[in-house]
C-alpha atoms as a PDB file:
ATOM      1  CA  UNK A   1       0.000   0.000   0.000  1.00  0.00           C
ATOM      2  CA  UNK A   2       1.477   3.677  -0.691  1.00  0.00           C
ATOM      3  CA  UNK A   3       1.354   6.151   0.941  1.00  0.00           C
ATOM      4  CA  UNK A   4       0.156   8.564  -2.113  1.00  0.00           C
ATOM      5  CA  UNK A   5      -3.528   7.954  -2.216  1.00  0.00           C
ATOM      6  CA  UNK A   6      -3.900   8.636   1.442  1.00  0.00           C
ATOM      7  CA  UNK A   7      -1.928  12.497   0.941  1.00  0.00           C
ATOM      8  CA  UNK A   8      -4.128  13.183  -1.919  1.00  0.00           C
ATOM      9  CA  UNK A   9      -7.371  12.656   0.150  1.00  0.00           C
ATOM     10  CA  UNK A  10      -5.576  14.219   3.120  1.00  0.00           C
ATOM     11  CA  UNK A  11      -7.065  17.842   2.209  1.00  0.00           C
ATOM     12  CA  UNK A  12     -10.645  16.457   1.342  1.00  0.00           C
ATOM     13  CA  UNK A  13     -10.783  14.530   4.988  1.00  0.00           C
ATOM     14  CA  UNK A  14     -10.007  17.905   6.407  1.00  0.00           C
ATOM     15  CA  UNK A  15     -12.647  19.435   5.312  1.00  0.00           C
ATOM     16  CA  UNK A  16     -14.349  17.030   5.806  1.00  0.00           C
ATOM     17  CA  UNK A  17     -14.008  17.450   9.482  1.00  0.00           C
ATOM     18  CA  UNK A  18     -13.779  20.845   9.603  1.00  0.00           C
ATOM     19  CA  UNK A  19     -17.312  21.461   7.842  1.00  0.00           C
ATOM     20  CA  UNK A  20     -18.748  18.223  10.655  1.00  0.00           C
ATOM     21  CA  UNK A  21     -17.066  19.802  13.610  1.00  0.00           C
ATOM     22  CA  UNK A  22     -18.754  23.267  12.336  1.00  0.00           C
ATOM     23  CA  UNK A  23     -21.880  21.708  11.925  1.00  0.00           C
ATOM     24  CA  UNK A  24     -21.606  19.952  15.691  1.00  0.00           C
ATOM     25  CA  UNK A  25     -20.859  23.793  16.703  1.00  0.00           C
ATOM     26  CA  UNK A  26     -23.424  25.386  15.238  1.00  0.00           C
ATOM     27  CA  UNK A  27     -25.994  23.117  16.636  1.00  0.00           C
ATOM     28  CA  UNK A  28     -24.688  23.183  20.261  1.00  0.00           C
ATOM     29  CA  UNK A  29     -25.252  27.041  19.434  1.00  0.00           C
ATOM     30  CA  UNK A  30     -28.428  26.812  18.046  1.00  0.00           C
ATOM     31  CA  UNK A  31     -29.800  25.019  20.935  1.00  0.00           C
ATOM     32  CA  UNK A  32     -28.719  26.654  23.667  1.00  0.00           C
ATOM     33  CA  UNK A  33     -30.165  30.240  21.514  1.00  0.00           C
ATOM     34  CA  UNK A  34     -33.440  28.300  21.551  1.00  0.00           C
ATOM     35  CA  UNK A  35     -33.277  27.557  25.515  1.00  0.00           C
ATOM     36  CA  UNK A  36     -31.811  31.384  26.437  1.00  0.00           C
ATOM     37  CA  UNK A  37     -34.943  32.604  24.188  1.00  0.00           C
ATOM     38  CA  UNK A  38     -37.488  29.874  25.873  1.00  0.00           C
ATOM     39  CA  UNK A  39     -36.116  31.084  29.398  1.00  0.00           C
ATOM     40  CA  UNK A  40     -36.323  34.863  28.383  1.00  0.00           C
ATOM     41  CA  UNK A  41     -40.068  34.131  27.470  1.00  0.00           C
ATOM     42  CA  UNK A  42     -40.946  32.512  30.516  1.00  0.00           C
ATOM     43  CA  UNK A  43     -39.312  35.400  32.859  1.00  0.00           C
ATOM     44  CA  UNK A  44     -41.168  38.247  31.127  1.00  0.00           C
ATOM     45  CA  UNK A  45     -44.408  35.667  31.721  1.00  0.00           C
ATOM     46  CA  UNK A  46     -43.424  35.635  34.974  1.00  0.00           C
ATOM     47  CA  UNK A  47     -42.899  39.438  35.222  1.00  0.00           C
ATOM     48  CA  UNK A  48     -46.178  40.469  33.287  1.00  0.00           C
ATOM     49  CA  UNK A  49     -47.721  38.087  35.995  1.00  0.00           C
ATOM     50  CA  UNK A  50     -45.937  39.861  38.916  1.00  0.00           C
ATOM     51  CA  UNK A  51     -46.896  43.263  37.780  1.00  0.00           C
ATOM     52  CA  UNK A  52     -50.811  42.081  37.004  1.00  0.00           C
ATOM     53  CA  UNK A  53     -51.012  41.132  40.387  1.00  0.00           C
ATOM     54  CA  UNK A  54     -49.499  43.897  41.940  1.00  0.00           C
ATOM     55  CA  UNK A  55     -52.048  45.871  40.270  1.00  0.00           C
ATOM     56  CA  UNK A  56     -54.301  43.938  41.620  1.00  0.00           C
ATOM     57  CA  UNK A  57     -53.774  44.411  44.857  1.00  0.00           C
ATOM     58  CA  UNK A  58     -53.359  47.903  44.269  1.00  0.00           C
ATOM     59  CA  UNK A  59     -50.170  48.594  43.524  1.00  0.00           C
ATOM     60  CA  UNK A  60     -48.407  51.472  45.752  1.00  0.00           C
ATOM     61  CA  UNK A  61     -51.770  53.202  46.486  1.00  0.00           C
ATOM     62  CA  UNK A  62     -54.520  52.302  49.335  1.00  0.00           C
ATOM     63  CA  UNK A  63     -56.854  49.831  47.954  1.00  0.00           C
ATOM     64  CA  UNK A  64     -59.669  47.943  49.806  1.00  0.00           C
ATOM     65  CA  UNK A  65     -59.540  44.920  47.358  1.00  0.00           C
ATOM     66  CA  UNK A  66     -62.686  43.058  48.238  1.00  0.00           C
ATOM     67  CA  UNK A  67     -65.403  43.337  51.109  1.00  0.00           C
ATOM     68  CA  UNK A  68     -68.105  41.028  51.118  1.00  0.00           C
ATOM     69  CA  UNK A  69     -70.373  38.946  52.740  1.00  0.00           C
ATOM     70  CA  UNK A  70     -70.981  35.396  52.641  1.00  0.00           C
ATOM     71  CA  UNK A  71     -73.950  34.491  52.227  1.00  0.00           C
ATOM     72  CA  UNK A  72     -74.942  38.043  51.967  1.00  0.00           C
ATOM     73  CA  UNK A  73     -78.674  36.481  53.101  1.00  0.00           C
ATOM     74  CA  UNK A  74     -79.211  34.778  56.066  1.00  0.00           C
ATOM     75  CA  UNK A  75     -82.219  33.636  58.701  1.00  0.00           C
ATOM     76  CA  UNK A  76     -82.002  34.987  62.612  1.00  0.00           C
ATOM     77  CA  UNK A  77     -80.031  33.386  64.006  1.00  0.00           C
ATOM     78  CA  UNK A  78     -77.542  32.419  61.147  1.00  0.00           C
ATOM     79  CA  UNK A  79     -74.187  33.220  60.922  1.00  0.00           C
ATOM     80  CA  UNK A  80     -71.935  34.380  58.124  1.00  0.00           C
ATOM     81  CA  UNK A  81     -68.653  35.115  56.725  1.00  0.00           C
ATOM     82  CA  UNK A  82     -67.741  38.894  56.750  1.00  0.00           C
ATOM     83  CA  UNK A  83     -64.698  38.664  54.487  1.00  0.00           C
ATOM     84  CA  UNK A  84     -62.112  41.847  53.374  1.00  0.00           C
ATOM     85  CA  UNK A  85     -58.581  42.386  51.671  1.00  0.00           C
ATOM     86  CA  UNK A  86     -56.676  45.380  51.872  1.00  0.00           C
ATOM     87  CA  UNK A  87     -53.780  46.970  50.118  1.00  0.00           C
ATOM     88  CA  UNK A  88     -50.974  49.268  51.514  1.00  0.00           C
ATOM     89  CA  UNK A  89     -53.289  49.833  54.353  1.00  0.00           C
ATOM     90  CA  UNK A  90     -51.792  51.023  58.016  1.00  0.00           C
ATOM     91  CA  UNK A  91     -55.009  50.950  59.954  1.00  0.00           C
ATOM     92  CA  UNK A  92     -58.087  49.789  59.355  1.00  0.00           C
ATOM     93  CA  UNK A  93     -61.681  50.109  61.050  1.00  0.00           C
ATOM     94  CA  UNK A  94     -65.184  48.125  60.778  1.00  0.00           C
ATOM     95  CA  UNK A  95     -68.285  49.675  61.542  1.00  0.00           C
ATOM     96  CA  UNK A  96     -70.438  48.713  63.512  1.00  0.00           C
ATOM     97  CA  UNK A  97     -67.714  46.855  65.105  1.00  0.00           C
ATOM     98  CA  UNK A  98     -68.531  43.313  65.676  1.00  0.00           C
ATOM     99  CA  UNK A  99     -64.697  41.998  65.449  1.00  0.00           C
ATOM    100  CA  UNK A 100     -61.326  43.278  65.625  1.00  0.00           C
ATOM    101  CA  UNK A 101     -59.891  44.016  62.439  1.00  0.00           C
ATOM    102  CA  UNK A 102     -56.335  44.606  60.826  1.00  0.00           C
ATOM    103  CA  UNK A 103     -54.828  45.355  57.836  1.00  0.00           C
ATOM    104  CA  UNK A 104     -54.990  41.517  55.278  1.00  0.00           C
ATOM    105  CA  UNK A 105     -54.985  40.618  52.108  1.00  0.00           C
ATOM    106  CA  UNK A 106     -57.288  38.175  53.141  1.00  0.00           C
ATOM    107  CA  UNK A 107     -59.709  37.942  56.297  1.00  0.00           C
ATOM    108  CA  UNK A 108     -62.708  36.160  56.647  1.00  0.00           C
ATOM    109  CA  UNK A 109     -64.738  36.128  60.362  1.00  0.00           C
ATOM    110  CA  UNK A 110     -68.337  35.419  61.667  1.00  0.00           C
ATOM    111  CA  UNK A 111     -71.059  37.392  62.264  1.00  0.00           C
ATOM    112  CA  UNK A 112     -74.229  37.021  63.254  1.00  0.00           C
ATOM    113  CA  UNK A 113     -76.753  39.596  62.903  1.00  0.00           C
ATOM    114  CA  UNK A 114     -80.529  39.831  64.401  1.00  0.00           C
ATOM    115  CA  UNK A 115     -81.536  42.205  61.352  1.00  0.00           C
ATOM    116  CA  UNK A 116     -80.486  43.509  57.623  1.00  0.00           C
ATOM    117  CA  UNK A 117     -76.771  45.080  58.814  1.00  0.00           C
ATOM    118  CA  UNK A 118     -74.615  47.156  56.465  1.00  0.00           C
ATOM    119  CA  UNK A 119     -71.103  46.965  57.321  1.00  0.00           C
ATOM    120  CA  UNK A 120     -68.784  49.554  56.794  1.00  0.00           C
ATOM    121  CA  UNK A 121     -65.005  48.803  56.524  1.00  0.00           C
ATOM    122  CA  UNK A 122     -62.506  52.013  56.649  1.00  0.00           C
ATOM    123  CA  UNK A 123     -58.802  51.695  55.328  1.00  0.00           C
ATOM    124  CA  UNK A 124     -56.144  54.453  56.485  1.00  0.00           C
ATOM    125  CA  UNK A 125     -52.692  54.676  54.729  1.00  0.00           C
ATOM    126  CA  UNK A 126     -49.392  55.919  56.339  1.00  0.00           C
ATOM    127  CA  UNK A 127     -50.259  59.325  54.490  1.00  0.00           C
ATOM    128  CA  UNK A 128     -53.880  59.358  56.217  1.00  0.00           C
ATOM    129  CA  UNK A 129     -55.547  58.938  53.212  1.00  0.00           C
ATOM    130  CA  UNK A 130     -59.236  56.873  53.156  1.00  0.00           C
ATOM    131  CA  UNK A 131     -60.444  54.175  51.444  1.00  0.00           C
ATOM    132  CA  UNK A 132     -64.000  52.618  52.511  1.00  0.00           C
ATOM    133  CA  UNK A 133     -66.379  50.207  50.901  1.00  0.00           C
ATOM    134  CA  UNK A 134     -69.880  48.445  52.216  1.00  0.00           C
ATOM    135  CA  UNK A 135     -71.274  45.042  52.068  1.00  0.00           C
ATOM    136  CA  UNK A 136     -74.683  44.363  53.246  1.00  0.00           C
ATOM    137  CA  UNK A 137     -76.058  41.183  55.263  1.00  0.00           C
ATOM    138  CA  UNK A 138     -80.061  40.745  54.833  1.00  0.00           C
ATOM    139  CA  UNK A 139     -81.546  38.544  57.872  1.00  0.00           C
ATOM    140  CA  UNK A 140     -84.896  37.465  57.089  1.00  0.00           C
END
């Protein structure tokens, strides 16, 4: 065997492995382009989400976010669920108060009224500004 035929297909073999080990490279590249823009998608999902919610809840500002009662109908001698959410709230008041009540973004309690009540809740921020929203409870 000589050694000629192998020098003249020396050049073509190196190409040959250059253009493979370029193609290996450029798919190794690819993919990991296709995961940093799958990942980059997901975290601005995730940040869209964040920023829904915190409007939401109000954002910076004093927000009462629900008030409500549950059922908002009841017999004498019932009971139901007074429930409330506040935002960015310092203080916060119920009238008439039936329970002690704080700033939550999420508190439910009993109450049991002999006749139709509407029940005030008052929010205060740091700055003293207001927020207040009413829920009726019927009692037939």
């Amino acid at each position: 065997m000589t050694v000629e035929p192998i020098r003249k297909l020396l050049p073509f073999l190196s190409i040959a492995v250059l253009v493979a080990a370029l193609y290996v490279a450029y798919t190794f590249y690819s993919r990991h382009d296709q995961d940093r823009k799958l990942e980059d998608r997901k975290m601005a999902k995730e940040v869209e989400a964040d920023q829904d919610t915190i409007r939401r809840i109000g954002g910076a500002e004093l927000k009462i976010t629900v008030f409500y009662a549950n059922p908002n109908l009841i017999g004498k001698g019932e009971t139901a669920q007074l429930c409330y959410g506040v935002a960015n709230a310092a203080k916060v008041t119920l009238e008439p108060p039936v329970e002690r009540v704080w700033p939550s973004l999420s508190h439910c309690f009993s109450v049991s009224p002999r006749v139709t009540t509407r029940y005030t809740l008052i929010a205060w921020d740091q700055k003293g500004k207001t927020a207040q929203q009413s829920a009726e409870l019927a009692v037939h």
